[in-house]
C-alpha atoms as a PDB file:
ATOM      1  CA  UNK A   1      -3.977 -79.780  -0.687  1.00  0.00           C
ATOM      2  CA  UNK A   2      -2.121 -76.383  -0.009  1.00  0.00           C
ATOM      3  CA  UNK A   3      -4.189 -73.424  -1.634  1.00  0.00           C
ATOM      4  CA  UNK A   4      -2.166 -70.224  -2.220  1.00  0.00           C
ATOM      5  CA  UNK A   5       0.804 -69.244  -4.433  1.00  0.00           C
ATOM      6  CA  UNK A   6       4.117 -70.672  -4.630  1.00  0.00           C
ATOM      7  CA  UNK A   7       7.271 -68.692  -4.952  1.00  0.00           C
ATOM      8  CA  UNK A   8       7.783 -69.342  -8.639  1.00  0.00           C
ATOM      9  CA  UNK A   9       4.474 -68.057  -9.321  1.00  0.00           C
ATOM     10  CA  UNK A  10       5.100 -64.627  -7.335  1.00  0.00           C
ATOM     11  CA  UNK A  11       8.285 -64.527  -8.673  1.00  0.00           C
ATOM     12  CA  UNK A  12       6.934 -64.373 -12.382  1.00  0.00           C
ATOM     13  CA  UNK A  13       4.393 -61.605 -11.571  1.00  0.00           C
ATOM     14  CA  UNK A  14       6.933 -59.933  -9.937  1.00  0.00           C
ATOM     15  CA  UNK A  15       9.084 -59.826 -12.815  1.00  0.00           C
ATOM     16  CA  UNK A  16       6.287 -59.258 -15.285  1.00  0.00           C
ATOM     17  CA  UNK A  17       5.451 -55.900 -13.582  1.00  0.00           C
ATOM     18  CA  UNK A  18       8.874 -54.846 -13.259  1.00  0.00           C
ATOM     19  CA  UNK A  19       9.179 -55.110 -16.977  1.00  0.00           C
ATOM     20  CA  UNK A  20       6.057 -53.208 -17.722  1.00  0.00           C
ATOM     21  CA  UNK A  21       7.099 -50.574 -15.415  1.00  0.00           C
ATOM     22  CA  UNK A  22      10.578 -50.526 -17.364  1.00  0.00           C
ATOM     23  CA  UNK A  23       8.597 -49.947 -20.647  1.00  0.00           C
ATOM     24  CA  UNK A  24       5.898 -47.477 -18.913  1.00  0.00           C
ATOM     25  CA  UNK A  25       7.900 -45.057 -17.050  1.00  0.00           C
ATOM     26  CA  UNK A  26      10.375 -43.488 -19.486  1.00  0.00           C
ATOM     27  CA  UNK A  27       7.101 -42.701 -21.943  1.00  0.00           C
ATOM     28  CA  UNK A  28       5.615 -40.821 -18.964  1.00  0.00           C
ATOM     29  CA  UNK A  29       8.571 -38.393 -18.333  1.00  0.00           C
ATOM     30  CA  UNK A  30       8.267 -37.932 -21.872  1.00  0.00           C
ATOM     31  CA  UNK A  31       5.085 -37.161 -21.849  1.00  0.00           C
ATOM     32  CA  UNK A  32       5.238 -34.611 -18.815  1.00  0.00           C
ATOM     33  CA  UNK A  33       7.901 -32.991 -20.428  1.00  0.00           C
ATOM     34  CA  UNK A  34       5.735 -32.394 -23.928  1.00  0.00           C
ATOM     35  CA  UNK A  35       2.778 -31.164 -21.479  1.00  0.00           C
ATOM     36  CA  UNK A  36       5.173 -28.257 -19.589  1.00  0.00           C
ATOM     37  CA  UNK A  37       6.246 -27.557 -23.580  1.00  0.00           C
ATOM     38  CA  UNK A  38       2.298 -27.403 -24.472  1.00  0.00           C
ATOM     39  CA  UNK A  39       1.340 -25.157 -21.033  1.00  0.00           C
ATOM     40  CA  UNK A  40       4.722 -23.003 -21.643  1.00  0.00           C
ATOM     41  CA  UNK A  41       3.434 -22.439 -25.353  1.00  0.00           C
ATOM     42  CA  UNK A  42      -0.188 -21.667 -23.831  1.00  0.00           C
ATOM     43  CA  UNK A  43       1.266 -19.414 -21.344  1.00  0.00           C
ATOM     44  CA  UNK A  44       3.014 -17.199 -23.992  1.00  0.00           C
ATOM     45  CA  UNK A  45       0.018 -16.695 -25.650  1.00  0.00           C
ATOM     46  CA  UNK A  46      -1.780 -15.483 -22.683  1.00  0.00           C
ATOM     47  CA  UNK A  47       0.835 -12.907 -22.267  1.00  0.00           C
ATOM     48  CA  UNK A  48       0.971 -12.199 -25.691  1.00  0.00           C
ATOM     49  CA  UNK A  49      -2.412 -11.093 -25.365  1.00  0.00           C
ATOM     50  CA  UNK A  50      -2.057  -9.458 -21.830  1.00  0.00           C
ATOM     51  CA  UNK A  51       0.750  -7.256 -23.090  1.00  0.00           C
ATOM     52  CA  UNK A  52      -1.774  -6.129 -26.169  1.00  0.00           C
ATOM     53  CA  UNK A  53      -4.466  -5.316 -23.839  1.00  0.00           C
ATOM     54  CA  UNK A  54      -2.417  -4.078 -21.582  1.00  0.00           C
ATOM     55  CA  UNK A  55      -0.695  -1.982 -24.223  1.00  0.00           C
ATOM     56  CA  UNK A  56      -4.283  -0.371 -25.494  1.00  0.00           C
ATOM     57  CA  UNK A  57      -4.840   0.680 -22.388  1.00  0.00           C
ATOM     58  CA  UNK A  58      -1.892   2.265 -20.978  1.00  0.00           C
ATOM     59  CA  UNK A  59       0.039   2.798 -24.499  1.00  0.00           C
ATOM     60  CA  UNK A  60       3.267   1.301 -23.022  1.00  0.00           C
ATOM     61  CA  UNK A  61       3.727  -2.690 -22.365  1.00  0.00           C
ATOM     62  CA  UNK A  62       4.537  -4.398 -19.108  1.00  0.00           C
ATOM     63  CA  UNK A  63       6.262  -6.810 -16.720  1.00  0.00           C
ATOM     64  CA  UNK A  64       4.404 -10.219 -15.395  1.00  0.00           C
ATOM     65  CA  UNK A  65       3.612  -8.378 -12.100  1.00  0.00           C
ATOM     66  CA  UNK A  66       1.876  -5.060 -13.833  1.00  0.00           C
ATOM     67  CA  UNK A  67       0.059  -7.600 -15.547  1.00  0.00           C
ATOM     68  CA  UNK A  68      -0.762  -9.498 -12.714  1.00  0.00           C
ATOM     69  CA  UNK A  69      -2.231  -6.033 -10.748  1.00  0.00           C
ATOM     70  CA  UNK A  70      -4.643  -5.880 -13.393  1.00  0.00           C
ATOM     71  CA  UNK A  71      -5.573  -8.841 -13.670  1.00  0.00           C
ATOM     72  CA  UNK A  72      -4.177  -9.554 -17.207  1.00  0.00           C
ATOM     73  CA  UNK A  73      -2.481 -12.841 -16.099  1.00  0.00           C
ATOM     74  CA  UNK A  74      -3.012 -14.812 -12.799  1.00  0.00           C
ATOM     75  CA  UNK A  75      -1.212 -14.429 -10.010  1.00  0.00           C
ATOM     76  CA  UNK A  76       0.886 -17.782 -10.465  1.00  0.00           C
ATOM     77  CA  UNK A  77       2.310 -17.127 -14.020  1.00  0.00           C
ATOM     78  CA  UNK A  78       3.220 -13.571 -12.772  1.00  0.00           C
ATOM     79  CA  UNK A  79       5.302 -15.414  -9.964  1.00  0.00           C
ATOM     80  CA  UNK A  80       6.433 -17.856 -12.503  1.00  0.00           C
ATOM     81  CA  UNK A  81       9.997 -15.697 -13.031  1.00  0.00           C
ATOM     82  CA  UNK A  82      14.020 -16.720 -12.063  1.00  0.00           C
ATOM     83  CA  UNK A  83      12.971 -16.043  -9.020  1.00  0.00           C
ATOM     84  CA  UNK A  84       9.891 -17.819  -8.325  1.00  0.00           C
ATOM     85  CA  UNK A  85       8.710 -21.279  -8.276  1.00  0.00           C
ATOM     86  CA  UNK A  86       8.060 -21.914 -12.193  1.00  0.00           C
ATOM     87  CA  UNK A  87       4.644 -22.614 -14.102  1.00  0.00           C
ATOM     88  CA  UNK A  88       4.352 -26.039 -15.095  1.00  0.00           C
ATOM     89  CA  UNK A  89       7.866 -26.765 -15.106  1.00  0.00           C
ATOM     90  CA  UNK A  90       9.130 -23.952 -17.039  1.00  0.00           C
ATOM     91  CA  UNK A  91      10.171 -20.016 -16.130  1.00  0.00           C
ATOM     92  CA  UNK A  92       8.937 -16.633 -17.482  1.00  0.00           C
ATOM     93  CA  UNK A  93      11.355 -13.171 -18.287  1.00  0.00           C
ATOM     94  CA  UNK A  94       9.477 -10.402 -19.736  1.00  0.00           C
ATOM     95  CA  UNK A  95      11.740  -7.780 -20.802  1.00  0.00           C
ATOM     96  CA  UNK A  96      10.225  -4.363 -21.919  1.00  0.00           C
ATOM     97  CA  UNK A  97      13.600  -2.661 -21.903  1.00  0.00           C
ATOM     98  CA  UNK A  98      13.247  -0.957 -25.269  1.00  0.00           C
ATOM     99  CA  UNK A  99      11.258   2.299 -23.541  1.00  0.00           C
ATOM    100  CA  UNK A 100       8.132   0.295 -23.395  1.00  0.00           C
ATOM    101  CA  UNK A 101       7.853   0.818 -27.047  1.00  0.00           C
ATOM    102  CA  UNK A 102       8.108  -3.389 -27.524  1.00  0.00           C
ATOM    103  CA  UNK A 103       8.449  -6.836 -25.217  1.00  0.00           C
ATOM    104  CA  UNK A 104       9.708 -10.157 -25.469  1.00  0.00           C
ATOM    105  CA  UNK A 105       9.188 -12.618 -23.346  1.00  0.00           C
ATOM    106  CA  UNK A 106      11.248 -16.100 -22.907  1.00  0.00           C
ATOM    107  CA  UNK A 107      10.087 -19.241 -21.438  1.00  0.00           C
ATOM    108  CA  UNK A 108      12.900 -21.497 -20.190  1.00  0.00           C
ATOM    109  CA  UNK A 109      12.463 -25.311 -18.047  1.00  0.00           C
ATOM    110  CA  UNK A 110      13.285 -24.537 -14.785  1.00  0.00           C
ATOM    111  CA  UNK A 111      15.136 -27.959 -14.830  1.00  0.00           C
ATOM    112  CA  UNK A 112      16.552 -28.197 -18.157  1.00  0.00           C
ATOM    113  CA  UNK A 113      15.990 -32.180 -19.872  1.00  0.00           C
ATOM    114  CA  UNK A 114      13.636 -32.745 -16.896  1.00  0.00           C
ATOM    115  CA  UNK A 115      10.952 -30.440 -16.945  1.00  0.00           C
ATOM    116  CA  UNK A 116      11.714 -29.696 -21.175  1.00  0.00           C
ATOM    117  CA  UNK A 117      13.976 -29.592 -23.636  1.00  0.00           C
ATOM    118  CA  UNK A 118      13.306 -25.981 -25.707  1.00  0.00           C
ATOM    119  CA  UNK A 119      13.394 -22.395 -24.486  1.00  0.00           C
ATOM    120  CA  UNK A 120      10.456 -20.816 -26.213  1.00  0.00           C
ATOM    121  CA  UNK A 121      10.384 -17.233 -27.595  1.00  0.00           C
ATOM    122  CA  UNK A 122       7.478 -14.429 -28.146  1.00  0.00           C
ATOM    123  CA  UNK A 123       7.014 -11.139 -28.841  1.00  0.00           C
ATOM    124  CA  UNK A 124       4.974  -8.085 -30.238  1.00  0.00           C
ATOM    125  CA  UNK A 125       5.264 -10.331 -33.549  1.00  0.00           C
ATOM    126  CA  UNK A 126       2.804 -12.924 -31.625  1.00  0.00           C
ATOM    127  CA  UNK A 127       4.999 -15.466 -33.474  1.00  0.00           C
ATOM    128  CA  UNK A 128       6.666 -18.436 -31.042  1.00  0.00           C
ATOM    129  CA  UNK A 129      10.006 -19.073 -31.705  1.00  0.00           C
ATOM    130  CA  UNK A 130      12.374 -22.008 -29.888  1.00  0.00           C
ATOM    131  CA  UNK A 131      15.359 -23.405 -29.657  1.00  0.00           C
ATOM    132  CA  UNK A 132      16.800 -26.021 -28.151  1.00  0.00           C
ATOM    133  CA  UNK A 133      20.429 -25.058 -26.512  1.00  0.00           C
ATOM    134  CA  UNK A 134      19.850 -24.942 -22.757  1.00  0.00           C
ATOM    135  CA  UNK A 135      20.551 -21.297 -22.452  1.00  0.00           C
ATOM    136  CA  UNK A 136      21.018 -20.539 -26.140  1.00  0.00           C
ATOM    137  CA  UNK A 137      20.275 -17.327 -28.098  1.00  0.00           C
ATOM    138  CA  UNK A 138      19.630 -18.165 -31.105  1.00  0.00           C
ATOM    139  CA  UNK A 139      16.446 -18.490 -32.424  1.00  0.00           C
ATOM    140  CA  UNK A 140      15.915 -20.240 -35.993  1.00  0.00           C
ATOM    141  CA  UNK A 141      12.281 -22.505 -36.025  1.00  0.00           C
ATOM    142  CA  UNK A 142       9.165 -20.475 -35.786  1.00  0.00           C
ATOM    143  CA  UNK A 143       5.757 -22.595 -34.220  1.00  0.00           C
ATOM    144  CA  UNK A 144       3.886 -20.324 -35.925  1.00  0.00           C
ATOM    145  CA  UNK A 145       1.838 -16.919 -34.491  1.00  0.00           C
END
């Protein structure tokens, strides 16, 4: 009497896990993709409140690295920018353009459907706005501030 499996046997567990893993692995994208939305949201609050501090102290607002310096934000959301590696799957602009007088700051994936699917928006307001054009402008649904 031969102990062991036979092929039909291996062929059924086979298939068994492939199905699972056919039902399992589209809910985890989509659930790494509403954790970079959740740390994106997080991050703009932290620089929310980094630009008020900052602000207070030297009456003027500033960029992710004159944050950074001070040690407002850490030193891997300050790199987070178009030109550095992203935090979480997502990338930060701060633009203080109007004379330091006000800021906004945009969070957008760094790969757009993979990493997330909304561009988030924040500024002196503290509200969070979004949208959900990759590259898009306009900004209608508030998260709340």
């Amino acid at each position: 009497m031969n102990k062991g499996f036979t092929l039909i046997e291996l062929m059924i567990v086979v298939a068994i896990i492939a199905i699972i893993a056919a039902i399992a692995i589209p809910n985890l994208l989509e659930s790494k993709k509403a954790a970079n939305e959740a740390a994106a949201i997080s991050a703009l609050r932290t620089i929310s409140s980094a630009e008020e501090l900052y602000n207070t102290r030297y009456s003027s607002y500033a960029t992710l690295a004159q944050m950074s310096s001070r040690n407002l934000v850490d030193s891997v959301l300050a790199a987070a920018t178009t030109t550095g590696s992203g935090k979480s799957g997502y990338y930060f602009e701060v633009d203080t353009s109007v004379s330091g007088a006000a800021w906004t700051t945009i969070a957008r994936p760094t790969d757009w459907g993979t990493t997330g699917e909304r561009n988030f928006r924040i500024d002196q307001t503290g509200v969070i706005y979004y949208n959900t054009d990759d590259g898009g402008t306009t900004w209608t649904s508030a998260l709340g501030g």
